[in-house]
N, C-alpha and C. Protein backbone atom coordinates (compact mmCIF):
# COMPACT_ATOMS: atom_id res chain seq x y z
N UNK A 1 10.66 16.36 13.09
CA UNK A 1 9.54 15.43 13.02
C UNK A 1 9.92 14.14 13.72
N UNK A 2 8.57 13.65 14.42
CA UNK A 2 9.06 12.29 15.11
C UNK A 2 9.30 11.07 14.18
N UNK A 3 10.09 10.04 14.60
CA UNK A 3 10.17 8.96 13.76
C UNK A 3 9.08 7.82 14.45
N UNK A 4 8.88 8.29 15.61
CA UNK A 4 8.24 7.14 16.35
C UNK A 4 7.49 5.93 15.36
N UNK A 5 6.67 6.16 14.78
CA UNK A 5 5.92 5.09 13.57
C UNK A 5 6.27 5.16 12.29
N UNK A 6 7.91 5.20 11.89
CA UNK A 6 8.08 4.86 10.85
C UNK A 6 9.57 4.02 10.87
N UNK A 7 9.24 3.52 10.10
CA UNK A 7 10.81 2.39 9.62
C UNK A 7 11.43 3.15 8.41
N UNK A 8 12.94 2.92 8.71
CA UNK A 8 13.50 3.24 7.30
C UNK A 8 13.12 2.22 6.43
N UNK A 9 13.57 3.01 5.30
CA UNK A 9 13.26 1.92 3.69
C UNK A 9 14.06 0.91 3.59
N UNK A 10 15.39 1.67 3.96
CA UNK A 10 16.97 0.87 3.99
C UNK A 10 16.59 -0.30 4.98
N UNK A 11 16.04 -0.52 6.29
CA UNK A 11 15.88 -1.53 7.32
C UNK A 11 14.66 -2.53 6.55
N UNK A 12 13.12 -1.96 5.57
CA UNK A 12 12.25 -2.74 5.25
C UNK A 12 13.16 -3.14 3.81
N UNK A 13 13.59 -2.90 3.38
CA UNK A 13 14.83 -3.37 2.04
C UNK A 13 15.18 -4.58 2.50
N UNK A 14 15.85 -4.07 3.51
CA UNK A 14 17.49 -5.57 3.99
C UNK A 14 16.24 -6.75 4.49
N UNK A 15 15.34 -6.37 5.11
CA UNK A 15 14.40 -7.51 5.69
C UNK A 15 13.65 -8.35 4.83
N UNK A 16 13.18 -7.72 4.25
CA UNK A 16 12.39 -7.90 2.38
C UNK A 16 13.44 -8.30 1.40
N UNK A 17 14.66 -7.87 1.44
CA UNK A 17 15.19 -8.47 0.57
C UNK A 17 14.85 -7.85 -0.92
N UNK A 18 14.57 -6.79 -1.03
CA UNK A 18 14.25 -5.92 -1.91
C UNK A 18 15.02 -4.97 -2.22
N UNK A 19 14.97 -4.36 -3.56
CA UNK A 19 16.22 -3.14 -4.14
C UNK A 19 15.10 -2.10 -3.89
N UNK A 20 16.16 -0.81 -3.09
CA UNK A 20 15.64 0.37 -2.83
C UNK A 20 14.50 1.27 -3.47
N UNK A 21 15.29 0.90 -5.20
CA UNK A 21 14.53 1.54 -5.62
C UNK A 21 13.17 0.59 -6.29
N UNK A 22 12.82 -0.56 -5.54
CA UNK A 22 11.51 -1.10 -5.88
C UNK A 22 10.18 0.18 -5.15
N UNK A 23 11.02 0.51 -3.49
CA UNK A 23 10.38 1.66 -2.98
C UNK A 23 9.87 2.60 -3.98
N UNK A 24 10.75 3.34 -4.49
CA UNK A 24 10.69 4.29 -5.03
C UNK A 24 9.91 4.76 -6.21
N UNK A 25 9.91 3.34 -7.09
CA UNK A 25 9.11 3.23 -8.05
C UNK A 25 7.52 3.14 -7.65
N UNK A 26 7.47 2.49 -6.83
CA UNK A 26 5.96 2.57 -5.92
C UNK A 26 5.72 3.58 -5.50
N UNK A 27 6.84 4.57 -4.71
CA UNK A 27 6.12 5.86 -4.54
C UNK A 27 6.04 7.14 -6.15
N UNK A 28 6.82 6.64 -6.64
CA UNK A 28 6.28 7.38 -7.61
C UNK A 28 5.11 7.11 -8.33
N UNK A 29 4.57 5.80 -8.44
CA UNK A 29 3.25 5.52 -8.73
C UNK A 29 2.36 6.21 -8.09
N UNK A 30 2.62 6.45 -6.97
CA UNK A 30 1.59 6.98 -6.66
C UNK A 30 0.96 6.15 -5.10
N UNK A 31 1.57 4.62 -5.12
CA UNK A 31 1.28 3.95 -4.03
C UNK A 31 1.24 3.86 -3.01
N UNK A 32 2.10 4.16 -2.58
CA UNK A 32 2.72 4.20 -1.45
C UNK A 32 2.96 6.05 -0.83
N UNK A 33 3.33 5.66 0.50
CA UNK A 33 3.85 7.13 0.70
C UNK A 33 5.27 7.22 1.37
N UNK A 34 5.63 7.91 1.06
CA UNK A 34 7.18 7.94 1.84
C UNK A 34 7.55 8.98 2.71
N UNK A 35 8.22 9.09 3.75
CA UNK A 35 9.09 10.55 4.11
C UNK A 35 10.29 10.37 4.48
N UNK A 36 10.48 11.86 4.53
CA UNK A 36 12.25 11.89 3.95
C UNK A 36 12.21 12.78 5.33
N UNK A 37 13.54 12.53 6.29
CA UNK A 37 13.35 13.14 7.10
C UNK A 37 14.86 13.34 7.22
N UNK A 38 16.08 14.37 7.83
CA UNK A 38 17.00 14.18 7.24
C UNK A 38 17.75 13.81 6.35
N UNK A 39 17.25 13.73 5.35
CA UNK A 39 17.78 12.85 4.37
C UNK A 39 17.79 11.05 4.39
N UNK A 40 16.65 10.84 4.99
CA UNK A 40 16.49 9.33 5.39
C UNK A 40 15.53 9.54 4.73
N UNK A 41 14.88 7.72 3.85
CA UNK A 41 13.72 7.71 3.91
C UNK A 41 13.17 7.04 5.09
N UNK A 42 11.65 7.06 5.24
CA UNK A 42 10.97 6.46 6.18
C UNK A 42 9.55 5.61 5.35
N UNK A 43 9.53 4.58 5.99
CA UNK A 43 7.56 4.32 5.73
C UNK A 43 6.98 4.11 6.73
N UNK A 44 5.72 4.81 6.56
CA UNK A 44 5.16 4.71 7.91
C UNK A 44 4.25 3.28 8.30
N UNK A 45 3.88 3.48 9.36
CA UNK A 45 4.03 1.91 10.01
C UNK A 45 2.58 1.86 9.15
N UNK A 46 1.85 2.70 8.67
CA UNK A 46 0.23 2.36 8.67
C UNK A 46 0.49 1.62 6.97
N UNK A 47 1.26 2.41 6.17
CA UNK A 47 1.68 1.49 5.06
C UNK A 47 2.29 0.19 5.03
N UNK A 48 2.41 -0.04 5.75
CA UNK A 48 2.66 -1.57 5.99
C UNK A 48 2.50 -2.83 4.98
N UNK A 49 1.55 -2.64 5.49
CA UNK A 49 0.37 -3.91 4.97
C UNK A 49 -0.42 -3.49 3.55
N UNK A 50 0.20 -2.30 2.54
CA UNK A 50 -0.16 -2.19 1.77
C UNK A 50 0.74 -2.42 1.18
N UNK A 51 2.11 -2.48 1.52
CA UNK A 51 3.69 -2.37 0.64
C UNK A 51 3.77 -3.59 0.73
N UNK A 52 3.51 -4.54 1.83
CA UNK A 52 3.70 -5.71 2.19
C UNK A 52 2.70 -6.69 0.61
N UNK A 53 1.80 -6.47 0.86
CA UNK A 53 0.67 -6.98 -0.09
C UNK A 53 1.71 -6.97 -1.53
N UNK A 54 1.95 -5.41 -1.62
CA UNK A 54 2.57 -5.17 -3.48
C UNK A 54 3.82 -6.30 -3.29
N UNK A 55 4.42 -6.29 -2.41
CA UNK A 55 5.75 -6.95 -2.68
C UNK A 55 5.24 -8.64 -3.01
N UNK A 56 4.32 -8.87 -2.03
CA UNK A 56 4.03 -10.26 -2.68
C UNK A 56 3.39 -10.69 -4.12
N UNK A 57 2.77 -9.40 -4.22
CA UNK A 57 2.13 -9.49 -5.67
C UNK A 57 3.46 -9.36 -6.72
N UNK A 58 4.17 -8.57 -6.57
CA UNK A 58 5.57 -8.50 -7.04
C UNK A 58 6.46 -10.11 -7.38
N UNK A 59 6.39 -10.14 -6.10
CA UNK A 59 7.42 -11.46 -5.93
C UNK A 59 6.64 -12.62 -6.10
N UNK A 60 6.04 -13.15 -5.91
CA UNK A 60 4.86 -14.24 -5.69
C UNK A 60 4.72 -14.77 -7.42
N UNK A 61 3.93 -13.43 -8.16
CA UNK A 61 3.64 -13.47 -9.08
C UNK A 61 4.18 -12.65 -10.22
N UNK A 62 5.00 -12.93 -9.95
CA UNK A 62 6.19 -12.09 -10.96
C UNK A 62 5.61 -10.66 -11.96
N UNK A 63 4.36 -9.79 -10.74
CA UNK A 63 3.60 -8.62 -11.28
C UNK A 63 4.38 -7.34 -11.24
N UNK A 64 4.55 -6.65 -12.82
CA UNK A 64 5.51 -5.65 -12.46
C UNK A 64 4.67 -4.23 -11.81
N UNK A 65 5.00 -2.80 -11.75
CA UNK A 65 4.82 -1.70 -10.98
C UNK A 65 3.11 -1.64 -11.77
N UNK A 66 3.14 -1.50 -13.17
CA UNK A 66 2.23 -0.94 -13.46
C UNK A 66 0.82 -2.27 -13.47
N UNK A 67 1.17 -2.90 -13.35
CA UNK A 67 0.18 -4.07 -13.02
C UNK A 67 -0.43 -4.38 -11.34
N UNK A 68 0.78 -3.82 -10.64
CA UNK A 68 0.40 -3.65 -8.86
C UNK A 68 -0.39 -2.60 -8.87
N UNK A 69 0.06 -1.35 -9.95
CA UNK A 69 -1.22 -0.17 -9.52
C UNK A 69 -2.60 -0.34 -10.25
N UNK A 70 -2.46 -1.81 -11.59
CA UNK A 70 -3.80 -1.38 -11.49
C UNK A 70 -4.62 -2.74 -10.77
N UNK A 71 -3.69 -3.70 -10.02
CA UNK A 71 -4.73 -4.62 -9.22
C UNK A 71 -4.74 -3.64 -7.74
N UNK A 72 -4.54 -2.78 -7.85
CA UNK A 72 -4.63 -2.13 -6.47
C UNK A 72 -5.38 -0.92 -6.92
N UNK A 73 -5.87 -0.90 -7.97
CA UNK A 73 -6.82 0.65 -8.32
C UNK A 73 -7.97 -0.63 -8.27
N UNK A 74 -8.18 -1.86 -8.82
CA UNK A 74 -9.33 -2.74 -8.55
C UNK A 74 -9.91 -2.92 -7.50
N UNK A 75 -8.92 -3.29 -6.63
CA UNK A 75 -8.80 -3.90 -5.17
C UNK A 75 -9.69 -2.86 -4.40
N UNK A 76 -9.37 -0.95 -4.59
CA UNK A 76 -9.89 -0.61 -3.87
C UNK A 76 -11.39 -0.11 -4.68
N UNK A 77 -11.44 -0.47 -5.55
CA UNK A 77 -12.94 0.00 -6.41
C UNK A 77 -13.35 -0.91 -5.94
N UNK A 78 -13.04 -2.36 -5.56
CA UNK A 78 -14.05 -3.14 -5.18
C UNK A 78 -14.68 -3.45 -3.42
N UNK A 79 -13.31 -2.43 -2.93
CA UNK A 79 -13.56 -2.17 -1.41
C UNK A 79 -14.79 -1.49 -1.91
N UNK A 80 -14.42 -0.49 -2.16
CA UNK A 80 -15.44 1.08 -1.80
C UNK A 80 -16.93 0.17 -2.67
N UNK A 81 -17.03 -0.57 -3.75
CA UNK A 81 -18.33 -1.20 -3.60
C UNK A 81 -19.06 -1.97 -3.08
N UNK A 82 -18.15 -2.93 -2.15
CA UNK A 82 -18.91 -3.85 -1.23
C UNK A 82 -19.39 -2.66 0.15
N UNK A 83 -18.68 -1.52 0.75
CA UNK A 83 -19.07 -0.62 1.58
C UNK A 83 -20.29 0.05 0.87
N UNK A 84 -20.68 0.48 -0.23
CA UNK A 84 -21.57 0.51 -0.84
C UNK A 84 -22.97 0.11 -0.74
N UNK A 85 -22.77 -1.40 -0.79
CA UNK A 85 -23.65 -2.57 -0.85
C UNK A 85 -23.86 -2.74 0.73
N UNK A 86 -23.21 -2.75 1.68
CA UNK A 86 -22.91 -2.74 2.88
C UNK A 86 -23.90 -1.95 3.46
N UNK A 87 -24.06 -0.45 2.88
CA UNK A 87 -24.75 1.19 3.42
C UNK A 87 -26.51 0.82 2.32
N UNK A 88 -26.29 0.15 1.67
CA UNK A 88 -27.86 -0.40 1.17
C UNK A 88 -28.46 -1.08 1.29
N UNK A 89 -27.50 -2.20 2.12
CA UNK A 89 -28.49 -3.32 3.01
C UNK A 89 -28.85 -2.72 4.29
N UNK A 90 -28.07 -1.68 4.94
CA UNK A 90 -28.53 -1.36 6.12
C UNK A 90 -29.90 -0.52 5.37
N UNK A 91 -29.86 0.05 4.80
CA UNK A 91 -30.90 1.54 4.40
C UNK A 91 -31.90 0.18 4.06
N UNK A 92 -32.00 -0.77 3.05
CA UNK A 92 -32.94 -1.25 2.75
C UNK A 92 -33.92 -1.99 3.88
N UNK A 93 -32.73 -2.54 4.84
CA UNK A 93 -33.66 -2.80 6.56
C UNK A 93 -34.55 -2.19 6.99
N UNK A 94 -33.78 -0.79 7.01
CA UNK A 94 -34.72 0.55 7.73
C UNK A 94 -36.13 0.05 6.69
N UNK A 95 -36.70 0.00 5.75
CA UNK A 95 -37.63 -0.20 5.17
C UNK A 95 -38.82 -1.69 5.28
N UNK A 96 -37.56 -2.78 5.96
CA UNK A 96 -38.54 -3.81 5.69
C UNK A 96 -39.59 -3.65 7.28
């Protein structure tokens, strides 16, 4: 498998300044995704900015694992309802 778009954990760790297994606990939540490719981990580049987000919520605000998954089970209930609201202002146009 290619590595092309992924970083090790070990390289976003040392940069972040984070213990390995903060990763880990996030992917076992369920958060995040990981791959293991030789026996390396990897994250892929598109998780980014979602790991990036938890760590500040982490660090910032001293929020532990199970409090990141549920402002991030909010976060995206409240995506998927403004897209919602989004697909009913267009439909309600079609009408005026």
């Amino acid at each position: 498998m290619s590595t092309k778009h992924l970083i090790t954990a070990t390289d976003f760790c040392i940069y972040h300044k984070l213990e390995h297994s903060f990763i880990n606990d996030l992917q076992e939540a369920g958060l995040i995704k990981i791959t293991v490719v030789n026996e390396t981990t990897y994250i892929a580049d598109d998780e980014l900015y979602k790991l990036e987000r938890m760590i500040r919520l982490h660090n910032d605000l001293d929020i532990n694992i199970a409090g990141i998954e549920a402002i991030t089970h909010l976060l995206a209930r409240l995506e998927n309802i403004q897209e919602e609201m989004r697909l009913l202002k267009n439909d309600l146009k079609t009408y005026e």
